[in-house]
N, C-alpha and C. Protein backbone atom coordinates (compact mmCIF):
# COMPACT_ATOMS: atom_id res chain seq x y z
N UNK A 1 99.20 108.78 168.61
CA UNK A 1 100.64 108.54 168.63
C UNK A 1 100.93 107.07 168.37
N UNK A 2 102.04 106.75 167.44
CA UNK A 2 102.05 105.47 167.42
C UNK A 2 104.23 105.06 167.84
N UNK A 3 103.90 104.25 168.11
CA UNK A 3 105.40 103.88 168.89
C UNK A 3 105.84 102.52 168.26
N UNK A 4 106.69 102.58 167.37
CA UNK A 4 107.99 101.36 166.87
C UNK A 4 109.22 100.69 167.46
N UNK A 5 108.68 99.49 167.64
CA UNK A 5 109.92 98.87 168.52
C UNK A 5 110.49 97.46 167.38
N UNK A 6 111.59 97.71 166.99
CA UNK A 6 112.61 97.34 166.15
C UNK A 6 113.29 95.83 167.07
N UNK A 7 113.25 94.66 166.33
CA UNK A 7 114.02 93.61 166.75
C UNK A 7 114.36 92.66 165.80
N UNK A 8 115.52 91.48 166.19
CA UNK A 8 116.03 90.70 165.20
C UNK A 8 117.58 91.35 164.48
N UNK A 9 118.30 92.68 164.60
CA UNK A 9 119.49 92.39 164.37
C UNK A 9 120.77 91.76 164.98
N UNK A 10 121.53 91.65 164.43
CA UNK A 10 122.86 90.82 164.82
C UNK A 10 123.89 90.88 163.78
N UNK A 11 125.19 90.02 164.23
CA UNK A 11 126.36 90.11 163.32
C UNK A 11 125.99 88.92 162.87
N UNK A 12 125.98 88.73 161.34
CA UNK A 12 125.69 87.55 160.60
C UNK A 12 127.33 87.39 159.39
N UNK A 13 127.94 86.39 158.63
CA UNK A 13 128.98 85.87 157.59
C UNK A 13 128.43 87.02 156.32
N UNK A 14 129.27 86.84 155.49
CA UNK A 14 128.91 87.42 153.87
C UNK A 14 127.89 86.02 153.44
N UNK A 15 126.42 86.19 152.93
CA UNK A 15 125.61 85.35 152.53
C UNK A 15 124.71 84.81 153.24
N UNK A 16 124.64 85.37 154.86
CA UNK A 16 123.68 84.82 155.73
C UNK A 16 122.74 85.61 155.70
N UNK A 17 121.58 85.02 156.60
CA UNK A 17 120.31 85.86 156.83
C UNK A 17 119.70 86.66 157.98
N UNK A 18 118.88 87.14 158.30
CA UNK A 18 118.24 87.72 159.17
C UNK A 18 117.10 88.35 159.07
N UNK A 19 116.21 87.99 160.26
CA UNK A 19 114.91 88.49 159.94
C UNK A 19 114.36 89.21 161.05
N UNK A 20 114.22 90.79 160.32
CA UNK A 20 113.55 92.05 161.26
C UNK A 20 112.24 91.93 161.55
N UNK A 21 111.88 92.27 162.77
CA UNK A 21 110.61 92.64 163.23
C UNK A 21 110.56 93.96 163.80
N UNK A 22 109.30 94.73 163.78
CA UNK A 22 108.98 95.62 164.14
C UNK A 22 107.22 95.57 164.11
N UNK A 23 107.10 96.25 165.83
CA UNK A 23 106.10 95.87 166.43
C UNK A 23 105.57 97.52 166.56
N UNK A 24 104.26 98.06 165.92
CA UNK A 24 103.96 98.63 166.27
C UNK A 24 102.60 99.18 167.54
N UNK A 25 102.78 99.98 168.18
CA UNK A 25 101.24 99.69 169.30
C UNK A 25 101.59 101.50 169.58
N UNK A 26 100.38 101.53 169.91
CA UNK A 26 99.74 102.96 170.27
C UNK A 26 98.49 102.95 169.13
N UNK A 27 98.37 103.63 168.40
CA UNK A 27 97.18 104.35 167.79
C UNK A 27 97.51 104.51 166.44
N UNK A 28 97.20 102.70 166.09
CA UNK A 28 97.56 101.84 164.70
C UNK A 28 96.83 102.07 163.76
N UNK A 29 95.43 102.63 163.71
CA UNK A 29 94.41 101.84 163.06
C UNK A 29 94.75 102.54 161.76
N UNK A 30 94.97 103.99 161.93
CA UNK A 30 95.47 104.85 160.48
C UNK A 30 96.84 105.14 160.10
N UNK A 31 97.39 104.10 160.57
CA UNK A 31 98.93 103.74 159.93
C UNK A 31 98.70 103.13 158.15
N UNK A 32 99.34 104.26 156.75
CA UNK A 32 98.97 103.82 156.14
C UNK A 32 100.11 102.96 155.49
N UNK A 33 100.90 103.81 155.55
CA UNK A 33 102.75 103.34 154.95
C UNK A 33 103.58 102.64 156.08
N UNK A 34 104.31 101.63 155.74
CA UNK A 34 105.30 101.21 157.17
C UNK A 34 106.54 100.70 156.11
N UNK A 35 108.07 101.09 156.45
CA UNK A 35 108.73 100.65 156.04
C UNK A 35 110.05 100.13 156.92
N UNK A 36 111.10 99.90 155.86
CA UNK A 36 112.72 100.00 156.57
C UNK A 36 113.59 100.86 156.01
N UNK A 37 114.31 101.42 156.83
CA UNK A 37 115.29 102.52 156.80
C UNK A 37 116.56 102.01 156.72
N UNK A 38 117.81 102.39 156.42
CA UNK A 38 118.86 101.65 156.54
C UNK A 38 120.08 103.39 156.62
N UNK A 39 120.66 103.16 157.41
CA UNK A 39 121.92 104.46 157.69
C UNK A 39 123.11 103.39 158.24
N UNK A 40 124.23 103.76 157.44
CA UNK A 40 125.56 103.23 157.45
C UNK A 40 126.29 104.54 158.28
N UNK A 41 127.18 104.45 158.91
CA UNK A 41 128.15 105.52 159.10
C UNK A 41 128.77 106.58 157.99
N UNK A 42 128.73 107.97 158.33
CA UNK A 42 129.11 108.88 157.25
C UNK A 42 128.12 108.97 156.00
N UNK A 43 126.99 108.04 156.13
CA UNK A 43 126.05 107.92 155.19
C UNK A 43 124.84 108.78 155.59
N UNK A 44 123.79 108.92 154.25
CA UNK A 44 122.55 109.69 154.26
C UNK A 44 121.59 108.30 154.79
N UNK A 45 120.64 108.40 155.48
CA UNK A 45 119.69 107.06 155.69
C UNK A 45 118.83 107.50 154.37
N UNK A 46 118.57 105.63 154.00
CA UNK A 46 118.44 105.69 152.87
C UNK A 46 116.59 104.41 153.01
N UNK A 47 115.95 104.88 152.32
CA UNK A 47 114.55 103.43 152.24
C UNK A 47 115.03 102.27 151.45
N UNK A 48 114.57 101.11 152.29
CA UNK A 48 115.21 99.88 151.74
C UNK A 48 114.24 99.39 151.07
N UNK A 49 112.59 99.36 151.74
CA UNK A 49 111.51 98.85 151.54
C UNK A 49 110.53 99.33 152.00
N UNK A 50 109.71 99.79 151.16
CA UNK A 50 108.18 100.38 151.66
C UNK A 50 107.30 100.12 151.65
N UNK A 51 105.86 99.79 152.50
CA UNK A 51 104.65 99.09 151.79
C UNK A 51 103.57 99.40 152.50
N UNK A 52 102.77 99.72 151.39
CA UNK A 52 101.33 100.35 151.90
C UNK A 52 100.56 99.23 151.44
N UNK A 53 98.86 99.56 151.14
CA UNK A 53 97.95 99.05 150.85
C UNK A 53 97.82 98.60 149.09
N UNK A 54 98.47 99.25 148.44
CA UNK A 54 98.22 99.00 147.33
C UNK A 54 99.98 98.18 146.04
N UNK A 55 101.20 98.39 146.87
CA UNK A 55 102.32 98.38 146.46
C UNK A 55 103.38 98.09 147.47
N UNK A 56 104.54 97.42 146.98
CA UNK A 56 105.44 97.36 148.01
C UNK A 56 106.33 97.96 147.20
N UNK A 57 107.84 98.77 147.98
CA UNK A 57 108.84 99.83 146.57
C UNK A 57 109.87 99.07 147.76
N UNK A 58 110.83 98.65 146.32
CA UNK A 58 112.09 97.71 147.40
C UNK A 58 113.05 98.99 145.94
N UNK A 59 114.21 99.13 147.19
CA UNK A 59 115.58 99.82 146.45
C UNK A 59 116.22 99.12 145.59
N UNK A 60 117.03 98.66 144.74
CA UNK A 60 117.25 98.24 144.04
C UNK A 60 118.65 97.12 144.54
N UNK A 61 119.14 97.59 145.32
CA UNK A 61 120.48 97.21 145.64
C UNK A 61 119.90 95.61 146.80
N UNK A 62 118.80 95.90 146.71
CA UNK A 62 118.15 94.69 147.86
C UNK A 62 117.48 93.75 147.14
N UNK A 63 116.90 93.87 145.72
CA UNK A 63 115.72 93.29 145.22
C UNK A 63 116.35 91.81 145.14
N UNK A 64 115.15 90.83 145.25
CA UNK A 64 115.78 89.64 144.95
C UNK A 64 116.12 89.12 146.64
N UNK A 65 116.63 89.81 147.47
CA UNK A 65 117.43 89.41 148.43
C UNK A 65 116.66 89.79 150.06
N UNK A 66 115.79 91.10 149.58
CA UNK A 66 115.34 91.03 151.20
C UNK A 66 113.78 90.97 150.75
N UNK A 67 112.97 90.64 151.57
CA UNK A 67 111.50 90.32 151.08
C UNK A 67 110.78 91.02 152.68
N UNK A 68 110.00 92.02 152.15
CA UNK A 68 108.40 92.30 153.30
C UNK A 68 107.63 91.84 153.56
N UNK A 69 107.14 92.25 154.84
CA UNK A 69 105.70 91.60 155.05
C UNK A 69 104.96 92.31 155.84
N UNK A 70 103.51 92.14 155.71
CA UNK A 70 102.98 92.91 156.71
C UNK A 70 102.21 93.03 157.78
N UNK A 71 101.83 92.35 158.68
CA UNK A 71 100.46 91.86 159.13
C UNK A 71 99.42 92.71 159.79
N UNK A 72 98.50 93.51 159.16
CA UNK A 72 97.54 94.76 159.26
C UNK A 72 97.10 94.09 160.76
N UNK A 73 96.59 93.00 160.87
CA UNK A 73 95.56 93.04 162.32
C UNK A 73 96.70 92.84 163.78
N UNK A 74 98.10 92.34 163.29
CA UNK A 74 99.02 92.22 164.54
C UNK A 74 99.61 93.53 164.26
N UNK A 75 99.83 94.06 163.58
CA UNK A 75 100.76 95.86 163.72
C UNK A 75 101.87 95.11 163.69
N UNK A 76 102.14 94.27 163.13
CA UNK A 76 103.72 94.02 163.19
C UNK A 76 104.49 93.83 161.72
N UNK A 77 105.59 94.40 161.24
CA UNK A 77 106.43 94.64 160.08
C UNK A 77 108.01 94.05 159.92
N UNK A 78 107.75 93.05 158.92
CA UNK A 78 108.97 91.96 159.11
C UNK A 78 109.63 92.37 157.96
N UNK A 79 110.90 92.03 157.94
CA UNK A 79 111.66 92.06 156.80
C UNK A 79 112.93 90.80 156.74
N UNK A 80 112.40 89.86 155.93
CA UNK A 80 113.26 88.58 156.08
C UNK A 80 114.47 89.42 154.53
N UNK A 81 116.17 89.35 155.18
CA UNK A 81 116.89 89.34 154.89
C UNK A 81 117.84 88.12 154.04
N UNK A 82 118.27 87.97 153.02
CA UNK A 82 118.84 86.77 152.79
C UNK A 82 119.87 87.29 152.03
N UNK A 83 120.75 86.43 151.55
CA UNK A 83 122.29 86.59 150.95
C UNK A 83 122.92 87.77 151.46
N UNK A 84 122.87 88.04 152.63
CA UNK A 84 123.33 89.22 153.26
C UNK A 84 124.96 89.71 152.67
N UNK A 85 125.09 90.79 152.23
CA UNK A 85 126.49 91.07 151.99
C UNK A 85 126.91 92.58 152.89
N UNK A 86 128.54 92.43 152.85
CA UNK A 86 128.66 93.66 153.58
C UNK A 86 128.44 94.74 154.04
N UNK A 87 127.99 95.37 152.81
CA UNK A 87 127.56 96.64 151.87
C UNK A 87 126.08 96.70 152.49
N UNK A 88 125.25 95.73 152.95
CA UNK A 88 124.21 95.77 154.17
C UNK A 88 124.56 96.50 155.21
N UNK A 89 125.77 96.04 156.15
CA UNK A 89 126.05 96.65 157.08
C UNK A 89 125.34 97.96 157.15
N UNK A 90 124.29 98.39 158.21
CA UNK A 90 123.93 99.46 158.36
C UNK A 90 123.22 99.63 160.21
N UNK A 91 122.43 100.46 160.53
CA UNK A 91 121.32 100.74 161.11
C UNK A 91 120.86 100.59 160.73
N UNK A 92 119.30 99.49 161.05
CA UNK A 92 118.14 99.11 160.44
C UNK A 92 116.78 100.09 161.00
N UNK A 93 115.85 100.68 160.89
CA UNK A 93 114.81 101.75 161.07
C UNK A 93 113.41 101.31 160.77
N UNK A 94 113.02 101.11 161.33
CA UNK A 94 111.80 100.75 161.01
C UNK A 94 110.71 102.41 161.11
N UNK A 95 109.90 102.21 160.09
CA UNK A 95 109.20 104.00 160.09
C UNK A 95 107.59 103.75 159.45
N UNK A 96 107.37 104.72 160.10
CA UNK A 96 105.47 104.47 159.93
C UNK A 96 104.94 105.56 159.75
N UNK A 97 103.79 106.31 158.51
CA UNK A 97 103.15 107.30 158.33
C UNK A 97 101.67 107.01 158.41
N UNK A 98 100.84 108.26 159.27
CA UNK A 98 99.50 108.00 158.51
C UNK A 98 99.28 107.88 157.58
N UNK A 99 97.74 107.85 157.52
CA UNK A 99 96.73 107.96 156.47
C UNK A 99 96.41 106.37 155.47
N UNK A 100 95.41 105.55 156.38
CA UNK A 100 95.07 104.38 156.31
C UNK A 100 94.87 104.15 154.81
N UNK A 101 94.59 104.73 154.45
CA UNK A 101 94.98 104.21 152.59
C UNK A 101 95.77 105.42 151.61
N UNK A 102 97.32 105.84 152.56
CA UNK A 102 97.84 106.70 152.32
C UNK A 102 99.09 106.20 151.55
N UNK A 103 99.85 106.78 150.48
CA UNK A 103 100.67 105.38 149.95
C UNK A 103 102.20 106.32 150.17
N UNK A 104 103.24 105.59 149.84
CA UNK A 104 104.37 105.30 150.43
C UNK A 104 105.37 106.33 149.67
N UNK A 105 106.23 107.20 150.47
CA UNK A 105 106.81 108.54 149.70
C UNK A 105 108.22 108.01 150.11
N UNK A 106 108.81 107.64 149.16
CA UNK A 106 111.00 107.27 149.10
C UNK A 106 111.46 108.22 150.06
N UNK A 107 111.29 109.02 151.05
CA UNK A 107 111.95 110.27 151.92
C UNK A 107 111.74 109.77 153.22
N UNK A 108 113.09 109.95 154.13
CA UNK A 108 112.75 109.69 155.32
C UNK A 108 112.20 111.04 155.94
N UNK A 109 111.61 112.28 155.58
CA UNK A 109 110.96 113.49 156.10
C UNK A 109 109.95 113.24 156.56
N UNK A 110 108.98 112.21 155.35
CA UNK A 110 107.98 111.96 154.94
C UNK A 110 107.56 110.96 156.24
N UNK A 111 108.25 110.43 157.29
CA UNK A 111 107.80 109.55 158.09
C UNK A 111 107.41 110.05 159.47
N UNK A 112 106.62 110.52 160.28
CA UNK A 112 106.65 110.97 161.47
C UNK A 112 107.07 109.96 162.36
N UNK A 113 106.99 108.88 162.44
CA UNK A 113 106.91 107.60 163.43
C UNK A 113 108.37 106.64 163.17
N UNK A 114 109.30 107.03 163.90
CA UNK A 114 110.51 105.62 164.41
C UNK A 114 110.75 105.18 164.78
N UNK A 115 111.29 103.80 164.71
CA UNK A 115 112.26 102.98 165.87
C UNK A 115 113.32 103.48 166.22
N UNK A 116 113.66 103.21 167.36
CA UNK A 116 115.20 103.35 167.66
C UNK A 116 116.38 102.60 166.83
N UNK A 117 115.67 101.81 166.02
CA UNK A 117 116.63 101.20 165.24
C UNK A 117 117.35 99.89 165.76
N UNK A 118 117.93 99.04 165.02
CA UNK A 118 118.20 97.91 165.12
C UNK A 118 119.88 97.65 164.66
N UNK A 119 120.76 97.48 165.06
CA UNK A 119 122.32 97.10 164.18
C UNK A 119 122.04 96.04 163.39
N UNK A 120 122.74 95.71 162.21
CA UNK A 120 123.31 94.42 161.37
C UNK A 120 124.72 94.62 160.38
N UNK A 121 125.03 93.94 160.91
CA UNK A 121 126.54 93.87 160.72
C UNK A 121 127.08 92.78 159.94
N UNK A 122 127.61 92.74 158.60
CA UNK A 122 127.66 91.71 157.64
C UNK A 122 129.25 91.84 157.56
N UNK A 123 130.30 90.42 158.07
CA UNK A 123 131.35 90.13 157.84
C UNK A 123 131.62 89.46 156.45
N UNK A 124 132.91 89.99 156.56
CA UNK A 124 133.11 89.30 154.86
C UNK A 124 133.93 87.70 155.25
């Protein structure tokens, strides 16, 4: 079993930053995929950024603007945010699948493992 604990959101201006962490612990070692999730109100949750062992898959509406990271021996999954705009505004998710050199599927079905999630809230 592995357990995601989500930190680092807040209300940030149109153009500011923020940077997610997510800490994973329980039973890491065959975690192969870890990403971020993003759900707005009245919205479908949608993958912002995914990254396994071999690739990282950023959505398009982010590229340029939010950047991953990963650190395999701390279990921990960052996502530094920058030029933040409204249209961010969401629930942030942090999500984790086996299979230690298992690579990264665009579906949130596809994830057994979540955070409770994180708010960020982008004023104009």
């Amino acid at each position: 079993q592995v357990q995601l604990v989500e930190s680092g959101g807040g209300s940030v201006q149109d153009g500011g930053s923020l940077r997610l962490s997510c800490a994973a612990s329980g039973y890491t070692y065959n975690i192969g995929c870890m990403g971020w999730f993003r759900q707005a109100p009245g919205k479908e949750r949608e993958g912002v950024v995914l990254i396994d062992r071999y690739e990282t898959k950023t959505t398009d509406s982010v590229k340029g603007r939010f950047t991953v990271s990963r650190d395999y021996a701390k279990n921990i999954l960052n996502l530094q945010m920058n030029s933040l705009q409204p249209e961010d505004t969401a629930m942030y998710y942090c999500a984790a699948a086996d299979g230690r050199y298992g690579r990264c599927v665009y579906s949130a079905s596809s994830f057994p493992y979540w955070g409770q999630g994180t708010q960020v809230t982008v004023s104009s």
